[in-house]
PDB file of N, CA and C in Angstrom:
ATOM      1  N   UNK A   1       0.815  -1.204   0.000  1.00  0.00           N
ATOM      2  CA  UNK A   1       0.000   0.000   0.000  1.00  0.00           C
ATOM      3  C   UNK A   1       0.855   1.263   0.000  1.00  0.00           C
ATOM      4  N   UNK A   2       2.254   0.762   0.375  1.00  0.00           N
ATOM      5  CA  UNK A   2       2.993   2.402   0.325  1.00  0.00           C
ATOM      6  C   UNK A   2       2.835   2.754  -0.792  1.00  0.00           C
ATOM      7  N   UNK A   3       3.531   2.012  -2.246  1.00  0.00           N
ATOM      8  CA  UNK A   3       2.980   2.674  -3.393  1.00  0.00           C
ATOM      9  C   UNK A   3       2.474   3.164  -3.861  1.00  0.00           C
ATOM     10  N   UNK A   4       0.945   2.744  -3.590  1.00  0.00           N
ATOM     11  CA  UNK A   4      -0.331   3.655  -3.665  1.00  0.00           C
ATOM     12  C   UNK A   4      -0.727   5.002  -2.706  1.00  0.00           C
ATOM     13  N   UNK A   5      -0.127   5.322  -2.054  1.00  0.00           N
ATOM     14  CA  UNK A   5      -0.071   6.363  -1.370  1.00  0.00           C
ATOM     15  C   UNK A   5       1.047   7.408  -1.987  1.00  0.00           C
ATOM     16  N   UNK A   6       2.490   6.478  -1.997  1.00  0.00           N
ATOM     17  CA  UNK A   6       3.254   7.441  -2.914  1.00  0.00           C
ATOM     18  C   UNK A   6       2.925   7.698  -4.291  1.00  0.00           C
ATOM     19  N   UNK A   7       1.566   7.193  -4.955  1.00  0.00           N
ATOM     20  CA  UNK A   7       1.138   7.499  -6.236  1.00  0.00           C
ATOM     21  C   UNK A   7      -0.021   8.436  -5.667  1.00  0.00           C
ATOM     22  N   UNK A   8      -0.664   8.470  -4.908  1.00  0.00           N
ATOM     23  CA  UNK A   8      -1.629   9.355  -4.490  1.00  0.00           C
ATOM     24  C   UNK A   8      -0.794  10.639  -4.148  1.00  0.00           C
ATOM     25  N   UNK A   9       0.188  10.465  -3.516  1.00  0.00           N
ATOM     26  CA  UNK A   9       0.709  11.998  -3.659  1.00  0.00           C
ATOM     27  C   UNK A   9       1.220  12.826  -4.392  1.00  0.00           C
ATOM     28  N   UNK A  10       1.547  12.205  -4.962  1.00  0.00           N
ATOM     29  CA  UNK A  10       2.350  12.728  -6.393  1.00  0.00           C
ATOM     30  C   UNK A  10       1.729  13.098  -7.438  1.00  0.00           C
ATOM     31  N   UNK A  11       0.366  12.691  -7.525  1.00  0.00           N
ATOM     32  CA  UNK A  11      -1.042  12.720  -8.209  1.00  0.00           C
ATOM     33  C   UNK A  11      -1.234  14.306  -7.491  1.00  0.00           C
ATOM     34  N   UNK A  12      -1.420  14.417  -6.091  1.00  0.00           N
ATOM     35  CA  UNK A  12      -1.831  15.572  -5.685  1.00  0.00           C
ATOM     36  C   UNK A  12      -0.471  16.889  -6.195  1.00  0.00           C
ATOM     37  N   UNK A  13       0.470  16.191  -6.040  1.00  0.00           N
ATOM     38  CA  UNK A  13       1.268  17.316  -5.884  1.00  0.00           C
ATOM     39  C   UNK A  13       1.385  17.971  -7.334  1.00  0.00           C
ATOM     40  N   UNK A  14       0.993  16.972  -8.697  1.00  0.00           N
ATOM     41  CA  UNK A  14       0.919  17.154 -10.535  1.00  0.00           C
ATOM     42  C   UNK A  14      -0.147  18.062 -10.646  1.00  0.00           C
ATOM     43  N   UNK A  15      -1.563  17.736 -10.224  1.00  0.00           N
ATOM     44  CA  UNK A  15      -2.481  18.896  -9.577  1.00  0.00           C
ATOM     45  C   UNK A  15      -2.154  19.820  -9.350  1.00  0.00           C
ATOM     46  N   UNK A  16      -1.353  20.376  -8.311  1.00  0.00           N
ATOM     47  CA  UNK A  16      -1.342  21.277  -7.384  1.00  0.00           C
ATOM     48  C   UNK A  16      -0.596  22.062  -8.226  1.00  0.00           C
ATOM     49  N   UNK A  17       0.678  21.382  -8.769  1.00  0.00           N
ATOM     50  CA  UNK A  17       1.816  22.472  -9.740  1.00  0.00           C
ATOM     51  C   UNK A  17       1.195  22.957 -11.152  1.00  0.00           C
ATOM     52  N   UNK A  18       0.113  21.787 -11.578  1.00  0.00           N
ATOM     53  CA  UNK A  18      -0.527  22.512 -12.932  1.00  0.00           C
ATOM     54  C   UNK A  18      -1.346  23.131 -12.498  1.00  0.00           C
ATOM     55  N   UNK A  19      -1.836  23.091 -11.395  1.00  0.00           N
ATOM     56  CA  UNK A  19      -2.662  23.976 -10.698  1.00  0.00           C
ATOM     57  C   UNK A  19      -2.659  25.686 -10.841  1.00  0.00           C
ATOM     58  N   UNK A  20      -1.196  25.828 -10.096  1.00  0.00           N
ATOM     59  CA  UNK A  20      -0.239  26.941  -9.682  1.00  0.00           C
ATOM     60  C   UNK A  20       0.260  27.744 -10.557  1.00  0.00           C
ATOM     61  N   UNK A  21       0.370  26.827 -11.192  1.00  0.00           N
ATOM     62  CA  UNK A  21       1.545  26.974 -12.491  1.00  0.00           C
ATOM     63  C   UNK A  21       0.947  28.618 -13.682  1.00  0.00           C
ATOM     64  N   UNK A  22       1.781  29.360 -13.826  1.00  0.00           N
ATOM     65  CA  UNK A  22       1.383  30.680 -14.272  1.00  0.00           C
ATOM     66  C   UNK A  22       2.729  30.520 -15.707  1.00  0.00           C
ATOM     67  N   UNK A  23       2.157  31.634 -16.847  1.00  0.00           N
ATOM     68  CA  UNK A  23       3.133  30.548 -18.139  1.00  0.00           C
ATOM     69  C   UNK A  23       3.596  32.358 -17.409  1.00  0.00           C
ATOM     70  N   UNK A  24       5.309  31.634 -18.014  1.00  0.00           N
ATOM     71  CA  UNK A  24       6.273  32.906 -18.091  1.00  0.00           C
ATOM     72  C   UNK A  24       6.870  33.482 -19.000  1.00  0.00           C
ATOM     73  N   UNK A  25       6.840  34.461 -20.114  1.00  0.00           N
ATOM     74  CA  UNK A  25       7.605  34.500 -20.923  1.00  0.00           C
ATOM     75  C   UNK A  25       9.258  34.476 -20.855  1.00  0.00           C
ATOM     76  N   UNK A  26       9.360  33.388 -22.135  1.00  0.00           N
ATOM     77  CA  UNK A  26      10.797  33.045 -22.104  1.00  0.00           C
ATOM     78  C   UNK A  26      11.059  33.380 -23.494  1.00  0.00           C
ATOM     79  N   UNK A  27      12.531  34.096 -23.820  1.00  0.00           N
ATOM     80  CA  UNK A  27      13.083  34.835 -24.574  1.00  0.00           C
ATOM     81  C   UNK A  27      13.532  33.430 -25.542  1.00  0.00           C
ATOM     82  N   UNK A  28      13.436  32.460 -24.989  1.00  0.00           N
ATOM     83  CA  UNK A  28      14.164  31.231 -25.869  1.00  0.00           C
ATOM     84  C   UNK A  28      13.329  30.153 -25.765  1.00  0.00           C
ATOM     85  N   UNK A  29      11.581  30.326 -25.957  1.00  0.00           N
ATOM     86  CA  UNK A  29      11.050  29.711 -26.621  1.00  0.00           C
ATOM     87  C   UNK A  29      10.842  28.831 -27.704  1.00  0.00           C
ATOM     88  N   UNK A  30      10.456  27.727 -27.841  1.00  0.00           N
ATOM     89  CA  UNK A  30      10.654  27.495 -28.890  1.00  0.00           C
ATOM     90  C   UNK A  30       9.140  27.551 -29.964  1.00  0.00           C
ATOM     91  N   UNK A  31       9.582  28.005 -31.629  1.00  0.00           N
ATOM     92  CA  UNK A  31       8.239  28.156 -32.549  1.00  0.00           C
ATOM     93  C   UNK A  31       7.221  27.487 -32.070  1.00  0.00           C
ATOM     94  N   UNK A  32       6.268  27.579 -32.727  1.00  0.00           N
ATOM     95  CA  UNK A  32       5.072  27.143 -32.721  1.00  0.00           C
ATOM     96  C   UNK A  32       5.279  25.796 -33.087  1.00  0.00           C
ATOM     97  N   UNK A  33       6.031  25.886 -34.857  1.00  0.00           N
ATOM     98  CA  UNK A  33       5.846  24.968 -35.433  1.00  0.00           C
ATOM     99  C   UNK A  33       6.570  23.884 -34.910  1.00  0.00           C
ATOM    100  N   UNK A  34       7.028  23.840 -33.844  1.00  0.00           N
ATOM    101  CA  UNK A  34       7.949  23.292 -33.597  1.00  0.00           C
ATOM    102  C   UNK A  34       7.305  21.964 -32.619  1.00  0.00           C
ATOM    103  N   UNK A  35       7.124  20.657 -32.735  1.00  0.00           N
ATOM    104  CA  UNK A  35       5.838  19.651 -32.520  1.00  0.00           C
ATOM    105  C   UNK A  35       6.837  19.088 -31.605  1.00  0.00           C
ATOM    106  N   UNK A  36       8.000  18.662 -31.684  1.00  0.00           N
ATOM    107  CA  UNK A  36       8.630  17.788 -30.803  1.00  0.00           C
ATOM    108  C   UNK A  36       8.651  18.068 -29.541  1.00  0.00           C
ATOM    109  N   UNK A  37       8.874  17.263 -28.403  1.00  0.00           N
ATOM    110  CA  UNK A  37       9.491  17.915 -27.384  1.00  0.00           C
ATOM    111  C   UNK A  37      10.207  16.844 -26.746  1.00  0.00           C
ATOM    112  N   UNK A  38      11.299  16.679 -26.029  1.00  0.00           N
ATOM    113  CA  UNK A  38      11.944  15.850 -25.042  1.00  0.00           C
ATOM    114  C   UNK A  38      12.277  16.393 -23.487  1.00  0.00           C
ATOM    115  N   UNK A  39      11.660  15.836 -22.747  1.00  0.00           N
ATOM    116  CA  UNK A  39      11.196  16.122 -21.499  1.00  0.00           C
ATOM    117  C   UNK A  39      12.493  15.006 -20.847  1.00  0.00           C
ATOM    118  N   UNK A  40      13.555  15.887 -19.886  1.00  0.00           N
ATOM    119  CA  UNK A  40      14.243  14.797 -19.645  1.00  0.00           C
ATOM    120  C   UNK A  40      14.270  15.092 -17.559  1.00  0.00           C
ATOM    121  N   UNK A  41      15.103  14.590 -17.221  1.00  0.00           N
ATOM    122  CA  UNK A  41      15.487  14.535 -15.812  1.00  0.00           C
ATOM    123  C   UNK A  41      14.116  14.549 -15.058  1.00  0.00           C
ATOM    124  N   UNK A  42      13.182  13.351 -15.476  1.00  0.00           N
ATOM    125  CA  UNK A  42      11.923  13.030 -14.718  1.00  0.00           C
ATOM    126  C   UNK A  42      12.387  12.119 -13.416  1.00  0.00           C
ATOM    127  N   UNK A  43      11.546  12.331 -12.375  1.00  0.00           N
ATOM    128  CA  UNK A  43      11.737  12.030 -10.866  1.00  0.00           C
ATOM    129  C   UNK A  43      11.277  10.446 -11.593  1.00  0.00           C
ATOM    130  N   UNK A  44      12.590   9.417 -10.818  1.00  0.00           N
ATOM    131  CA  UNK A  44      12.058   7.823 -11.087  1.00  0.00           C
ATOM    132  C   UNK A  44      11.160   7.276 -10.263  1.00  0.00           C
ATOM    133  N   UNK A  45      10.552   8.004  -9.861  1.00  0.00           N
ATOM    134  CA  UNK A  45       9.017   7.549  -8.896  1.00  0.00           C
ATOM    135  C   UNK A  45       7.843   7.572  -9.443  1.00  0.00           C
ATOM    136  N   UNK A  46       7.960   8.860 -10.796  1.00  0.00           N
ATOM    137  CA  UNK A  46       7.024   8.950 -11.489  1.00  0.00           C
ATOM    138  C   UNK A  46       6.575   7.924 -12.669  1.00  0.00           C
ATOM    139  N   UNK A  47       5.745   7.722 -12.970  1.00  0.00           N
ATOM    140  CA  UNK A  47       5.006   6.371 -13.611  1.00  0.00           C
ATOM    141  C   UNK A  47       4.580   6.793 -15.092  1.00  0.00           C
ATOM    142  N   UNK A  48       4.586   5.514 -15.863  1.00  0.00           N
ATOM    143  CA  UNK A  48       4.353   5.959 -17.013  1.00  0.00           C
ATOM    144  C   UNK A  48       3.016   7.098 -17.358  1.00  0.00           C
ATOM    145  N   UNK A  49       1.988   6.148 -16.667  1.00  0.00           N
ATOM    146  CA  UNK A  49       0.548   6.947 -16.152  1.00  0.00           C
ATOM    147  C   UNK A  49       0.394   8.542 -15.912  1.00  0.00           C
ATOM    148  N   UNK A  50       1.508   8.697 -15.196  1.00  0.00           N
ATOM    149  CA  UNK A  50       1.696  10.051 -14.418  1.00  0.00           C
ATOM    150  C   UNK A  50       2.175  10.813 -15.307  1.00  0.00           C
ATOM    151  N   UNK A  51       3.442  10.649 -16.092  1.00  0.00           N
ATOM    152  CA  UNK A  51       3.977  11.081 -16.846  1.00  0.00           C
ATOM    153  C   UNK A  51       2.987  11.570 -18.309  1.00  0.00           C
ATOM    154  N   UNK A  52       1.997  10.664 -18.687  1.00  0.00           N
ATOM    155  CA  UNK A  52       1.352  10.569 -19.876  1.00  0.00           C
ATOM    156  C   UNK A  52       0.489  11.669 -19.465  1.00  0.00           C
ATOM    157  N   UNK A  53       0.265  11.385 -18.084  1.00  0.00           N
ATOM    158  CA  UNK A  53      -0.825  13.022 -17.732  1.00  0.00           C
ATOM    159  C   UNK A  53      -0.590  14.238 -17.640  1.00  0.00           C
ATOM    160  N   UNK A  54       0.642  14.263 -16.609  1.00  0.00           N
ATOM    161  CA  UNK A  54       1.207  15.513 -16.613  1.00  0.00           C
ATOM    162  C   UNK A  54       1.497  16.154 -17.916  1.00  0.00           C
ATOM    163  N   UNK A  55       1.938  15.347 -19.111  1.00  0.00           N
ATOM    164  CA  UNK A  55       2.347  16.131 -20.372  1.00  0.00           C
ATOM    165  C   UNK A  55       1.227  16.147 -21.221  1.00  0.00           C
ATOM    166  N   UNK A  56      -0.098  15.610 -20.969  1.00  0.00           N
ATOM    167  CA  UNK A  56      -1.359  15.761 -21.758  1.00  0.00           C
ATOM    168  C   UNK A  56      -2.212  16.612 -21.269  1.00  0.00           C
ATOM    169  N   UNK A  57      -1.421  17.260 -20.308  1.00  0.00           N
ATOM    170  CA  UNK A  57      -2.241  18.023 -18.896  1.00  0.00           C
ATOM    171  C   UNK A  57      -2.761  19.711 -20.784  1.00  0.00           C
ATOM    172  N   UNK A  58      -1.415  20.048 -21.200  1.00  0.00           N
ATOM    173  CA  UNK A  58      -1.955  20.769 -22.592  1.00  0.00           C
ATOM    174  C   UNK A  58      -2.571  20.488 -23.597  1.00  0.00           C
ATOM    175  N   UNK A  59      -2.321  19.453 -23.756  1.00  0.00           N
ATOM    176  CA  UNK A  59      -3.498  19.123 -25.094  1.00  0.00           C
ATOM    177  C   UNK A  59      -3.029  17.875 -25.385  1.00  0.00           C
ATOM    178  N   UNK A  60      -3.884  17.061 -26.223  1.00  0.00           N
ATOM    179  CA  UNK A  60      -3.993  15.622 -27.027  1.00  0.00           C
ATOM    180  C   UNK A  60      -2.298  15.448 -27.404  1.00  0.00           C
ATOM    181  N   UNK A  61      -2.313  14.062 -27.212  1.00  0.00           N
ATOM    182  CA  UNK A  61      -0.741  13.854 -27.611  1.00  0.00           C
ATOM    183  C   UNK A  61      -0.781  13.140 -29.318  1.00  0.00           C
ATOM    184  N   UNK A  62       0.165  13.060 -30.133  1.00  0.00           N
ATOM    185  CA  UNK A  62       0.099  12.162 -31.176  1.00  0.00           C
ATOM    186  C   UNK A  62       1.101  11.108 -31.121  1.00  0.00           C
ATOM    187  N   UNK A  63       2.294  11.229 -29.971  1.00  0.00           N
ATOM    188  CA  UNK A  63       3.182  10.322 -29.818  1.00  0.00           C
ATOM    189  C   UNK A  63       3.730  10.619 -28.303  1.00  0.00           C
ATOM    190  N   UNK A  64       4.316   9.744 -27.695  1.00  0.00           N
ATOM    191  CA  UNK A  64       4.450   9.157 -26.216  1.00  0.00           C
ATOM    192  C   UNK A  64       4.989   8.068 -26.033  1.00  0.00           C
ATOM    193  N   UNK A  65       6.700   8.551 -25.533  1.00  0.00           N
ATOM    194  CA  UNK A  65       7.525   7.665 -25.365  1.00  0.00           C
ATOM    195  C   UNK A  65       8.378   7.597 -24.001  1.00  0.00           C
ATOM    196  N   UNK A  66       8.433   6.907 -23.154  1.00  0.00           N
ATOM    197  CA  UNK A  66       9.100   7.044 -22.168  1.00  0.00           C
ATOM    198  C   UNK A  66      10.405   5.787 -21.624  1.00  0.00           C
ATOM    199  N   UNK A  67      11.591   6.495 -21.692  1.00  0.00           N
ATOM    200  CA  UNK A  67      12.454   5.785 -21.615  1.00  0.00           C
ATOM    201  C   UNK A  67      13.580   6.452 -20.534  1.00  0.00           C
ATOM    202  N   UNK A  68      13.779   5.625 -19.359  1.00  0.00           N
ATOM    203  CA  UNK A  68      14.523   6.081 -18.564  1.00  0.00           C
ATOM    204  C   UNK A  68      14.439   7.361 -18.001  1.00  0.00           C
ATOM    205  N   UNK A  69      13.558   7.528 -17.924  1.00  0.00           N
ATOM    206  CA  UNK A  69      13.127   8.651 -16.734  1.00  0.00           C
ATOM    207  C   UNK A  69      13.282  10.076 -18.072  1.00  0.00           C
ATOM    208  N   UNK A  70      13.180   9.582 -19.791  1.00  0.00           N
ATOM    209  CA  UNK A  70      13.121  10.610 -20.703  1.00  0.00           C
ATOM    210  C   UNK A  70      12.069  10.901 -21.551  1.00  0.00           C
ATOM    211  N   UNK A  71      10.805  11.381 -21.525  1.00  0.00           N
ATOM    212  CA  UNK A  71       9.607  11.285 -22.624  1.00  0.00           C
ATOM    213  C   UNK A  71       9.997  11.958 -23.661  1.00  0.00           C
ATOM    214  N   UNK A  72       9.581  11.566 -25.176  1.00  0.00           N
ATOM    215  CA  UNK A  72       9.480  11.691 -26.005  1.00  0.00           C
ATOM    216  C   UNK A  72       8.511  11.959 -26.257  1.00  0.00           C
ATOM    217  N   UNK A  73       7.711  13.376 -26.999  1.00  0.00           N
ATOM    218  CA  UNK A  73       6.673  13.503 -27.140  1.00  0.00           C
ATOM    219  C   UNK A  73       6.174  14.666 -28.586  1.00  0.00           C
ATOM    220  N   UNK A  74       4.818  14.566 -28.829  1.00  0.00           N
ATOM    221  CA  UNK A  74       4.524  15.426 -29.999  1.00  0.00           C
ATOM    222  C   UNK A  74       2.614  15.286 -29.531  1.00  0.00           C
ATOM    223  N   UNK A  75       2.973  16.713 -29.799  1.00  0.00           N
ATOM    224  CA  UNK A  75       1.342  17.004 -29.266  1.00  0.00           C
ATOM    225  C   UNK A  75       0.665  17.012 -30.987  1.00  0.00           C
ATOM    226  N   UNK A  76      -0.479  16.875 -30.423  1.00  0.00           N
ATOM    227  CA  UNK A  76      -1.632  16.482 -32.444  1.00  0.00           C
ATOM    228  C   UNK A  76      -1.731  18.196 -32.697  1.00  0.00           C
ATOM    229  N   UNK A  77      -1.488  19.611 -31.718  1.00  0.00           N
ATOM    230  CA  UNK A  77      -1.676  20.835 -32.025  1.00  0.00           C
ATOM    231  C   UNK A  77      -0.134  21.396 -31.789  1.00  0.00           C
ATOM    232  N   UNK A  78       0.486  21.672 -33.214  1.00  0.00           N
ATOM    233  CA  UNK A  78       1.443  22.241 -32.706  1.00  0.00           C
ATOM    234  C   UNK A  78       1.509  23.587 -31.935  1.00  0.00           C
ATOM    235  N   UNK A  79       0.689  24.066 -32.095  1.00  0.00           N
ATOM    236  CA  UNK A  79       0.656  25.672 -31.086  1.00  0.00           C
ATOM    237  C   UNK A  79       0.712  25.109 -29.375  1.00  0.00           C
ATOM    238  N   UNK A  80       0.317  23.692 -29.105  1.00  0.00           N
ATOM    239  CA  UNK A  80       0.620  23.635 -27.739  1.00  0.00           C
ATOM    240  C   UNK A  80       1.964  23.609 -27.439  1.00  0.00           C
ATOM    241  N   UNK A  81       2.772  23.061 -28.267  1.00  0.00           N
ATOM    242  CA  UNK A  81       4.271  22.730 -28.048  1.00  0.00           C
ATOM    243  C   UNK A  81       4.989  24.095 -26.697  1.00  0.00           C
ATOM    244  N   UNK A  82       4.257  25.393 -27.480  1.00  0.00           N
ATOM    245  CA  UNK A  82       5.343  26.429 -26.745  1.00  0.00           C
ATOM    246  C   UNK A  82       4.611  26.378 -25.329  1.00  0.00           C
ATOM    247  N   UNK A  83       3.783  26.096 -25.458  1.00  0.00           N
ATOM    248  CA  UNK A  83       2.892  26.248 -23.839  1.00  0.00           C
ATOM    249  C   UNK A  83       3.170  25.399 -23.261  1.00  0.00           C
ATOM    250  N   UNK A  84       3.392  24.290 -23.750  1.00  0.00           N
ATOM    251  CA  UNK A  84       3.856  23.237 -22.793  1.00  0.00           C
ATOM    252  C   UNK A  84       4.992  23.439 -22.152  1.00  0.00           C
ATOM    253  N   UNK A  85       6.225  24.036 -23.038  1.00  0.00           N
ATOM    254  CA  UNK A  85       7.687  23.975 -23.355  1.00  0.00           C
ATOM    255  C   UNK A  85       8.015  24.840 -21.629  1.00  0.00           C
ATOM    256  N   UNK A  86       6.843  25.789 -22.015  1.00  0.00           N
ATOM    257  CA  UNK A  86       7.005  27.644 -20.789  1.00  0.00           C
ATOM    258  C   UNK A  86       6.660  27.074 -19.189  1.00  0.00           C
ATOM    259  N   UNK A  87       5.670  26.295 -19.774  1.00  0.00           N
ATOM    260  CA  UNK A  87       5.496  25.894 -18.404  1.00  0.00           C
ATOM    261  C   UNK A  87       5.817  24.733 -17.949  1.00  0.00           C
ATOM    262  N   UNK A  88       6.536  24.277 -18.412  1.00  0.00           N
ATOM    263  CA  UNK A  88       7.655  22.708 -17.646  1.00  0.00           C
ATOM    264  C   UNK A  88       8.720  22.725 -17.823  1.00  0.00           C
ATOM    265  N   UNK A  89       9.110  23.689 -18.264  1.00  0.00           N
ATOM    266  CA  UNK A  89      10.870  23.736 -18.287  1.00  0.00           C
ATOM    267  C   UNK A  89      11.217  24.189 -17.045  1.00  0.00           C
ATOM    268  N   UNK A  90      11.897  24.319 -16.978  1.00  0.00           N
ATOM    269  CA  UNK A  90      12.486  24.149 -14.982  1.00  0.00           C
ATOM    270  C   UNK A  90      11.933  24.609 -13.741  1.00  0.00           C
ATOM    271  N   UNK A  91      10.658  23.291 -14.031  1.00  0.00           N
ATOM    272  CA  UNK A  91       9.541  23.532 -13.241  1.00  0.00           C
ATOM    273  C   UNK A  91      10.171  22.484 -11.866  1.00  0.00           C
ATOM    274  N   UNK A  92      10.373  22.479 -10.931  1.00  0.00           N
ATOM    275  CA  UNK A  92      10.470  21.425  -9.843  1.00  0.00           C
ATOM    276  C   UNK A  92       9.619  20.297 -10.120  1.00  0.00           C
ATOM    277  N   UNK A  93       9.995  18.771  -9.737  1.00  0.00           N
ATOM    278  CA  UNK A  93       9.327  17.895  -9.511  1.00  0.00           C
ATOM    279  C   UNK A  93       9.879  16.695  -8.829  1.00  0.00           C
ATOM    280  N   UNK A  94       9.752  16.250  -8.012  1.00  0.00           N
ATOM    281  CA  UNK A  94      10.506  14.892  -7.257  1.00  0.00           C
ATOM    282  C   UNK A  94      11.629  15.765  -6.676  1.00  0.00           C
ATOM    283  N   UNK A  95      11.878  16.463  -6.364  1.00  0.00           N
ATOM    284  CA  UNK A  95      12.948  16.461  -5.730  1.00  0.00           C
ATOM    285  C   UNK A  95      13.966  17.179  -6.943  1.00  0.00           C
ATOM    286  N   UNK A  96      13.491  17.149  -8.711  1.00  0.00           N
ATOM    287  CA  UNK A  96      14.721  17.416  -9.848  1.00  0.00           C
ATOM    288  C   UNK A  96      14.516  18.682 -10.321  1.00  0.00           C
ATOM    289  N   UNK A  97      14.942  19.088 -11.124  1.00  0.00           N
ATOM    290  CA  UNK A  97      14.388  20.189 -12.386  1.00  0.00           C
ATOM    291  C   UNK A  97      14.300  19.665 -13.955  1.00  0.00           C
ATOM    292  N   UNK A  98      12.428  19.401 -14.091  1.00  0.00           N
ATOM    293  CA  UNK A  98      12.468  19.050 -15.668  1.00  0.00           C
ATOM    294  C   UNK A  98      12.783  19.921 -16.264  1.00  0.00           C
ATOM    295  N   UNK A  99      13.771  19.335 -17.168  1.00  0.00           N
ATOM    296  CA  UNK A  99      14.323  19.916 -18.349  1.00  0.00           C
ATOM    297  C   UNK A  99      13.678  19.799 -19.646  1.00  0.00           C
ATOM    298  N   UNK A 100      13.304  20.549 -20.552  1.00  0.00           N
ATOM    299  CA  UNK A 100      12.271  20.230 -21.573  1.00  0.00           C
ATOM    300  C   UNK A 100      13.329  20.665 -22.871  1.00  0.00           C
ATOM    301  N   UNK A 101      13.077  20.219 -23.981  1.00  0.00           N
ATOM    302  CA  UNK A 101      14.027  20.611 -25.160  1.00  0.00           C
ATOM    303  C   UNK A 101      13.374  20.242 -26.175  1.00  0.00           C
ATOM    304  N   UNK A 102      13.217  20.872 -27.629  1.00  0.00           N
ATOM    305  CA  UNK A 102      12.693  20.822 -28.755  1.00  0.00           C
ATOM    306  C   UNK A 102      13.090  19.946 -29.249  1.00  0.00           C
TER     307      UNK A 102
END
């Protein structure tokens, strides 16, 4: 049952930060057109599940890959890419700082 509790919190705490979470302008954005993204230095507590949410938390995905604590991803709207990019790039999580990259 610890598991499920450490998945219940971490659930609250993905909430709470997309919750919180206010977009910031960043001078080194990346385009619009720009669909890819690689999401790296994810906390290894976090679950594929978790992961698939937190990054669908912006919009519909068209691809979703997770390997070693690195997602691979492409949203079906490229205009989400930069919104996603602003607001998870060195956002705290587990204890790390996700790093996000085009």
């Amino acid at each position: 049952h610890e598991a499920d509790v450490d998945d219940l919190v971490m659930d609250a705490h993905l909430k709470r930060m997309l919750d919180d979470s206010q977009v910031v302008d960043e001078p080194s954005a990346p385009p619009a057109s720009s669909i890819g993204l690689r999401v790296s230095n994810m906390p290894e507590g976090l679950t594929e599940l978790q992961s698939r949410q937190l990054l669908s938390h912006f919009g519909p995905l068209s691809r979703f890959e997770l390997h070693s604590g690195i997602a691979l991803l492409k949203y079906t709207e490229p205009a989400v890419t930069e919104t996603a990019w602003s607001m998870l790039n060195g956002i705290p999580l587990g204890g790390r700082l996700l790093q996000v990259e085009v």
